[in-house]
PDB file of N, CA and C in Angstrom:
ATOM      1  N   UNK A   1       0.857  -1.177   0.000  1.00  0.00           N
ATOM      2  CA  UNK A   1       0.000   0.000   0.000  1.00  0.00           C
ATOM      3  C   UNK A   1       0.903   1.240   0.000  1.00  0.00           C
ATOM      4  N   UNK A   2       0.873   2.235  -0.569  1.00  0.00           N
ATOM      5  CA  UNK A   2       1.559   3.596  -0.754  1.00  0.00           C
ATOM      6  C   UNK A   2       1.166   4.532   0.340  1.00  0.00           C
ATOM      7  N   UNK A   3       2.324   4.956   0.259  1.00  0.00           N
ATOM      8  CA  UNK A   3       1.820   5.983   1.488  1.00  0.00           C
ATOM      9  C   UNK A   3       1.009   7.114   1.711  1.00  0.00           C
ATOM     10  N   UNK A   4       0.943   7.296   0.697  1.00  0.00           N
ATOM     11  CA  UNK A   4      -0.300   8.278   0.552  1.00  0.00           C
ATOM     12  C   UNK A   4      -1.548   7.555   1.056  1.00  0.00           C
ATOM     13  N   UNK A   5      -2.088   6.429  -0.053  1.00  0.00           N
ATOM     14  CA  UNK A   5      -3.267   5.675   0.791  1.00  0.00           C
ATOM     15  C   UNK A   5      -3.144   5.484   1.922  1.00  0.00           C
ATOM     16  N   UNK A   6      -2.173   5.158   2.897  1.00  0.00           N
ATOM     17  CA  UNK A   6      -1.859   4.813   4.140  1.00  0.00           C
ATOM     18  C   UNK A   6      -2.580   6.377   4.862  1.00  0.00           C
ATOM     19  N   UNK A   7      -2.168   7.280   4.333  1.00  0.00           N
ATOM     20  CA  UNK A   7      -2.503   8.366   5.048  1.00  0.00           C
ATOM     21  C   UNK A   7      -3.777   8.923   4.793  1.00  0.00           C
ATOM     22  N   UNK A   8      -4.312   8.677   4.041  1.00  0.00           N
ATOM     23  CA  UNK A   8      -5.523   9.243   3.899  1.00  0.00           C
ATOM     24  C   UNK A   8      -6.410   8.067   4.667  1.00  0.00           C
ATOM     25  N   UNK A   9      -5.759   7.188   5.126  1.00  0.00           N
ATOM     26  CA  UNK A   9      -6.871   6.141   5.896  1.00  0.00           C
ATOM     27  C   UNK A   9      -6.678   7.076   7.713  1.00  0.00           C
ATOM     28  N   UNK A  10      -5.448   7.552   7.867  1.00  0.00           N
ATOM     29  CA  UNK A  10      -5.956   8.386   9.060  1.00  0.00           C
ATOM     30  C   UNK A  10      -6.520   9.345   8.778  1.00  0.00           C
ATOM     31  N   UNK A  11      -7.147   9.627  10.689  1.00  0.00           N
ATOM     32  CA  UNK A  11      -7.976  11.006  10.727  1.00  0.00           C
ATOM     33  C   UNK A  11      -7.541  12.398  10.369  1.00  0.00           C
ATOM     34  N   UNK A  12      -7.923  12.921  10.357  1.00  0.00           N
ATOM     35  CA  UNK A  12      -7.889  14.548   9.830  1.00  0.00           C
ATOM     36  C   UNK A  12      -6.910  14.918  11.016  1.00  0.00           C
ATOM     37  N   UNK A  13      -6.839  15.004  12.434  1.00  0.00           N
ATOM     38  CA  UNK A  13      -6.304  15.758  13.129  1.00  0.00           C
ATOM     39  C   UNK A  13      -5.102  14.733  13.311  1.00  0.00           C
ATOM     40  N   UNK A  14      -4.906  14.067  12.745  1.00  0.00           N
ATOM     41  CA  UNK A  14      -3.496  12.819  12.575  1.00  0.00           C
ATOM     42  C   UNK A  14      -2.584  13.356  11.467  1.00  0.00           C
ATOM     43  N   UNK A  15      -3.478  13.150  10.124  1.00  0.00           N
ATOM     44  CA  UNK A  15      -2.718  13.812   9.260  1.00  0.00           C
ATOM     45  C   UNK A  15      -2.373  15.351   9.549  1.00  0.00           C
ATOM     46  N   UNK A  16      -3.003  15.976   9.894  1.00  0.00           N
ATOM     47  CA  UNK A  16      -2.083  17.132  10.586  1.00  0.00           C
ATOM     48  C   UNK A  16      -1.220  17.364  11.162  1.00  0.00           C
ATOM     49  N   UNK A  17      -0.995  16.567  12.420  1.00  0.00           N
ATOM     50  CA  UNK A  17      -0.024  16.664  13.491  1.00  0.00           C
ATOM     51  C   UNK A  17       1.089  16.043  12.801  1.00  0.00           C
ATOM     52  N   UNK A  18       0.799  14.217  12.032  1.00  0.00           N
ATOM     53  CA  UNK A  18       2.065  13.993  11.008  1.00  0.00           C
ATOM     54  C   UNK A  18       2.597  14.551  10.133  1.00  0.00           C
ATOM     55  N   UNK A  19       2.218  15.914   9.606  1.00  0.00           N
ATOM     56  CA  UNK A  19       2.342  16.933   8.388  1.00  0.00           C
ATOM     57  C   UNK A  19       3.587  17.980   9.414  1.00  0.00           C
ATOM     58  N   UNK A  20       3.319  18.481  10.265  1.00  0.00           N
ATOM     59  CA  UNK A  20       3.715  19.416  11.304  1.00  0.00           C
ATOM     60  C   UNK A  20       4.984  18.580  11.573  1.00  0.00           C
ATOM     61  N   UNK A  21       4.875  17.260  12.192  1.00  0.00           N
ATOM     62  CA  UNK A  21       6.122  16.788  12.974  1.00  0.00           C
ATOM     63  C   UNK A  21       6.982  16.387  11.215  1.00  0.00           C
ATOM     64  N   UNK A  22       6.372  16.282  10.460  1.00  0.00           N
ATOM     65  CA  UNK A  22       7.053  15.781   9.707  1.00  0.00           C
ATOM     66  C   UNK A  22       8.227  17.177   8.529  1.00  0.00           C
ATOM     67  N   UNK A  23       7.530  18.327   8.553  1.00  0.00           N
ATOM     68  CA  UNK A  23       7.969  19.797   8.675  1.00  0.00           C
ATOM     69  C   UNK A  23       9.063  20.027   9.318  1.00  0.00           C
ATOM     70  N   UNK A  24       8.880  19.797  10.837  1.00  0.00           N
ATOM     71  CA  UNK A  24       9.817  20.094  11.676  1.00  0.00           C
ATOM     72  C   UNK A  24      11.113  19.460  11.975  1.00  0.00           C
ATOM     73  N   UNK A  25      10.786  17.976  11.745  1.00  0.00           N
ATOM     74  CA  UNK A  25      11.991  17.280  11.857  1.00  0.00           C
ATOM     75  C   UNK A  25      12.939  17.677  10.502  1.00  0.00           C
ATOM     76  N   UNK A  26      12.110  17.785   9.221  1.00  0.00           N
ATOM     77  CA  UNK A  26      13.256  17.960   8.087  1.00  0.00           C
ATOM     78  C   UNK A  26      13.689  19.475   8.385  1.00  0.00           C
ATOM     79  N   UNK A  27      13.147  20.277   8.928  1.00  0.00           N
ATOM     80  CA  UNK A  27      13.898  21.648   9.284  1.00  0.00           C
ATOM     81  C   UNK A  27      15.160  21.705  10.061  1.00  0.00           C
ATOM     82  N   UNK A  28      14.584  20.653  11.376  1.00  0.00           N
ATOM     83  CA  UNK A  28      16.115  20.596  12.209  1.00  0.00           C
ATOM     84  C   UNK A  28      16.813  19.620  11.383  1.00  0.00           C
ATOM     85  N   UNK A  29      16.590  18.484  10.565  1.00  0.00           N
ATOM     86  CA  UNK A  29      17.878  17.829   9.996  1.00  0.00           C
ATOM     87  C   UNK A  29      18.434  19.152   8.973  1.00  0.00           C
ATOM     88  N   UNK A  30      17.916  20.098   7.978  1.00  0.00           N
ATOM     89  CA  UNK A  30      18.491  20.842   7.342  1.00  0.00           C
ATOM     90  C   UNK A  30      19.379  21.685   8.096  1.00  0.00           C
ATOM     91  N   UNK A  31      19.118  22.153   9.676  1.00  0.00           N
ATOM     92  CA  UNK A  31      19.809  23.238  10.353  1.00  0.00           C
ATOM     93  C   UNK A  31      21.172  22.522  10.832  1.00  0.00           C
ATOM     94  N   UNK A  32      21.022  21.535  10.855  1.00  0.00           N
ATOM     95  CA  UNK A  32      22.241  20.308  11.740  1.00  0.00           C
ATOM     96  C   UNK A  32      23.158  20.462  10.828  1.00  0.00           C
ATOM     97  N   UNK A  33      22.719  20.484   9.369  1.00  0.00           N
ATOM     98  CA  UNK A  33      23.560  19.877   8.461  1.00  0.00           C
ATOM     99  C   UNK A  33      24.208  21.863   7.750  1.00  0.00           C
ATOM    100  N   UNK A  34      23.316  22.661   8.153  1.00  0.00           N
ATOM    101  CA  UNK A  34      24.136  24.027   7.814  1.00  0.00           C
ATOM    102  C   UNK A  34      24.848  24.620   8.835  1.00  0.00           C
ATOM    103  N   UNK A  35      24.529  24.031   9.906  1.00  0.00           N
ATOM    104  CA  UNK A  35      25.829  24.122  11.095  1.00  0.00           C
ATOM    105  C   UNK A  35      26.774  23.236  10.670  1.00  0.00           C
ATOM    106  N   UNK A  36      27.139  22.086   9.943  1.00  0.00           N
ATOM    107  CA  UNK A  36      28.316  21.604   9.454  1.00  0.00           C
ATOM    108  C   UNK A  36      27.980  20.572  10.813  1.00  0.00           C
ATOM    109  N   UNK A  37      26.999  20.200  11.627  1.00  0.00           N
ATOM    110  CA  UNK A  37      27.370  19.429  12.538  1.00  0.00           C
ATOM    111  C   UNK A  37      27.627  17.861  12.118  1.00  0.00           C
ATOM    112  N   UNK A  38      28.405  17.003  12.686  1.00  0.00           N
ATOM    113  CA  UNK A  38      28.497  15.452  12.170  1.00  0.00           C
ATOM    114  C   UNK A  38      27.056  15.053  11.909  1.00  0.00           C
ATOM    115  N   UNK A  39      26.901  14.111  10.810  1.00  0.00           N
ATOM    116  CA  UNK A  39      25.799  13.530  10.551  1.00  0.00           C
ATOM    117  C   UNK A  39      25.376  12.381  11.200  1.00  0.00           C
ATOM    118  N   UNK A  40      26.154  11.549  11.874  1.00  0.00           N
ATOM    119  CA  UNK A  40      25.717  10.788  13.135  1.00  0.00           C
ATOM    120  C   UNK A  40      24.716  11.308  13.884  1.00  0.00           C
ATOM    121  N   UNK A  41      25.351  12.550  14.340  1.00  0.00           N
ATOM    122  CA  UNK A  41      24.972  13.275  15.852  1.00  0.00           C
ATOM    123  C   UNK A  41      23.646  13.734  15.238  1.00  0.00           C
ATOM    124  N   UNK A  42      23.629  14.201  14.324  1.00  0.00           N
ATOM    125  CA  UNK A  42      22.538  15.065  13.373  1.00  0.00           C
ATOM    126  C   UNK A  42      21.593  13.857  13.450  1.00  0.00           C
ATOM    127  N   UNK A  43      21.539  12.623  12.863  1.00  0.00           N
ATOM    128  CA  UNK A  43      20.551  11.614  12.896  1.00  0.00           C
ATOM    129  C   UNK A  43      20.081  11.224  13.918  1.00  0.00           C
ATOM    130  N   UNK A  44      21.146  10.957  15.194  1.00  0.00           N
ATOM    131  CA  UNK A  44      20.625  10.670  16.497  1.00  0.00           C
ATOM    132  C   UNK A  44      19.557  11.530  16.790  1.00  0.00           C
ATOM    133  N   UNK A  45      19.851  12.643  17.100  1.00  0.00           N
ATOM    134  CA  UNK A  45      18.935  13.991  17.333  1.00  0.00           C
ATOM    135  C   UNK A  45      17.545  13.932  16.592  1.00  0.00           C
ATOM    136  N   UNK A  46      17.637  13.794  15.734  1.00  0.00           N
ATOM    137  CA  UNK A  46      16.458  13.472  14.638  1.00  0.00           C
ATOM    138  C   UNK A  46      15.164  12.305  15.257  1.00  0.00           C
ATOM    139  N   UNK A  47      16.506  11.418  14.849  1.00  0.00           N
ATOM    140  CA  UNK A  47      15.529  10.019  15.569  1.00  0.00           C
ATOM    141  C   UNK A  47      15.074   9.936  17.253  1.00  0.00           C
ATOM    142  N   UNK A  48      15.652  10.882  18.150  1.00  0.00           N
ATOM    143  CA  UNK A  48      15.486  10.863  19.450  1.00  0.00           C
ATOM    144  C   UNK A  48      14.045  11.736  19.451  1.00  0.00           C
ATOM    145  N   UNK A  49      14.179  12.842  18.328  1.00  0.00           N
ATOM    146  CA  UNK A  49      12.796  13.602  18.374  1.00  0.00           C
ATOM    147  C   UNK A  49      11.507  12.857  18.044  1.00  0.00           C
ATOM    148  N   UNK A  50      12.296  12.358  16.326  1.00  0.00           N
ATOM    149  CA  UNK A  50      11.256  11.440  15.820  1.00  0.00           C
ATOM    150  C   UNK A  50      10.798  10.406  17.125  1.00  0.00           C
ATOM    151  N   UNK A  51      10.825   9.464  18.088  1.00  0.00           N
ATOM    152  CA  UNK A  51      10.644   8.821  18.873  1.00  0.00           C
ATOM    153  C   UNK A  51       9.714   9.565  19.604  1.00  0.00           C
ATOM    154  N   UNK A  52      10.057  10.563  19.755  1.00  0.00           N
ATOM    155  CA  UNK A  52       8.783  11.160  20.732  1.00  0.00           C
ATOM    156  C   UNK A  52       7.727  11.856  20.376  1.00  0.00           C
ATOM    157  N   UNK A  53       7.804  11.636  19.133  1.00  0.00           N
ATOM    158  CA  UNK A  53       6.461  12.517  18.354  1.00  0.00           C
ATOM    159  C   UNK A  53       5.697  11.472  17.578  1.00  0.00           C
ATOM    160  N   UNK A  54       6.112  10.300  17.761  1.00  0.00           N
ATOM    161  CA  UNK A  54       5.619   8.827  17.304  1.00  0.00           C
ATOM    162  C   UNK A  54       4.888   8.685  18.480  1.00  0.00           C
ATOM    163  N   UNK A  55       5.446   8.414  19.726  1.00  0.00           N
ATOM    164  CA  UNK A  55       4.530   8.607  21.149  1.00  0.00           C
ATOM    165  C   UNK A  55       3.478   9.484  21.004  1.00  0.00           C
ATOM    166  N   UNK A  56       3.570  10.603  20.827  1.00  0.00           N
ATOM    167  CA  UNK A  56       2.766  11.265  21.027  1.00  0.00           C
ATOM    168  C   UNK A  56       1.189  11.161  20.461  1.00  0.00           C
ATOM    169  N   UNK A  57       1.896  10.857  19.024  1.00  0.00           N
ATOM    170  CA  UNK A  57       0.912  10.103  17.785  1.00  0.00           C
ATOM    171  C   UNK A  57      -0.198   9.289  18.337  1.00  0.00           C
ATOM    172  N   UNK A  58       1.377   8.252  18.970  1.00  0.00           N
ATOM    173  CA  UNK A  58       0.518   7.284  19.662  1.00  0.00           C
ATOM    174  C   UNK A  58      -0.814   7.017  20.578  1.00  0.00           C
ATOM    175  N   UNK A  59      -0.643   8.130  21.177  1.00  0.00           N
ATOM    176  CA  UNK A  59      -1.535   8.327  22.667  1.00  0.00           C
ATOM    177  C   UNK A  59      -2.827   9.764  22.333  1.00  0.00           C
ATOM    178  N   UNK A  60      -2.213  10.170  21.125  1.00  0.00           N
ATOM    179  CA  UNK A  60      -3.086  11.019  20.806  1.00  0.00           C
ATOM    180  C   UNK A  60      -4.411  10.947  20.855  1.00  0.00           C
ATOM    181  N   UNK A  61      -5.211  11.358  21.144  1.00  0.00           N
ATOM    182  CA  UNK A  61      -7.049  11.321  21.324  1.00  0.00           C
ATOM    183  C   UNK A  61      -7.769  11.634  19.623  1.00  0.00           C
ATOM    184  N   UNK A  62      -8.503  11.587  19.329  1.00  0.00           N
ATOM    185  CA  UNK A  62      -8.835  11.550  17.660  1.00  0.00           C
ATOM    186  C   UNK A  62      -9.774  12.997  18.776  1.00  0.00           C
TER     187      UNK A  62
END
């Protein structure tokens, strides 16, 4: 299944919040990477956010 279909099978205030976190995380990977910071450290950071905005997803109320 594509991800698009995948997403249009969630709710409205899902696809939002995944639109937003998904915004934000590619903003801070772009800022990591125009600070010249290592790309390790840059991914960790990423994925430590991503992790908690998957939670959040998770527990979210429709």
């Amino acid at each position: 299944m594509s991800l698009r279909r995948r997403m249009e099978l969630a709710s409205r205030p899902v696809r939002q919040r995944a639109d937003l976190g998904n915004r934000r995380l590619h903003q801070r990977w772009e800022n990591f990477l125009a600070r010249k910071k290592n790309t390790n450290i840059a991914a960790v950071a990423v994925a430590r956010e991503l992790a908690g905005w998957c939670w959040s997803l998770a527990v979210m109320e429709d």
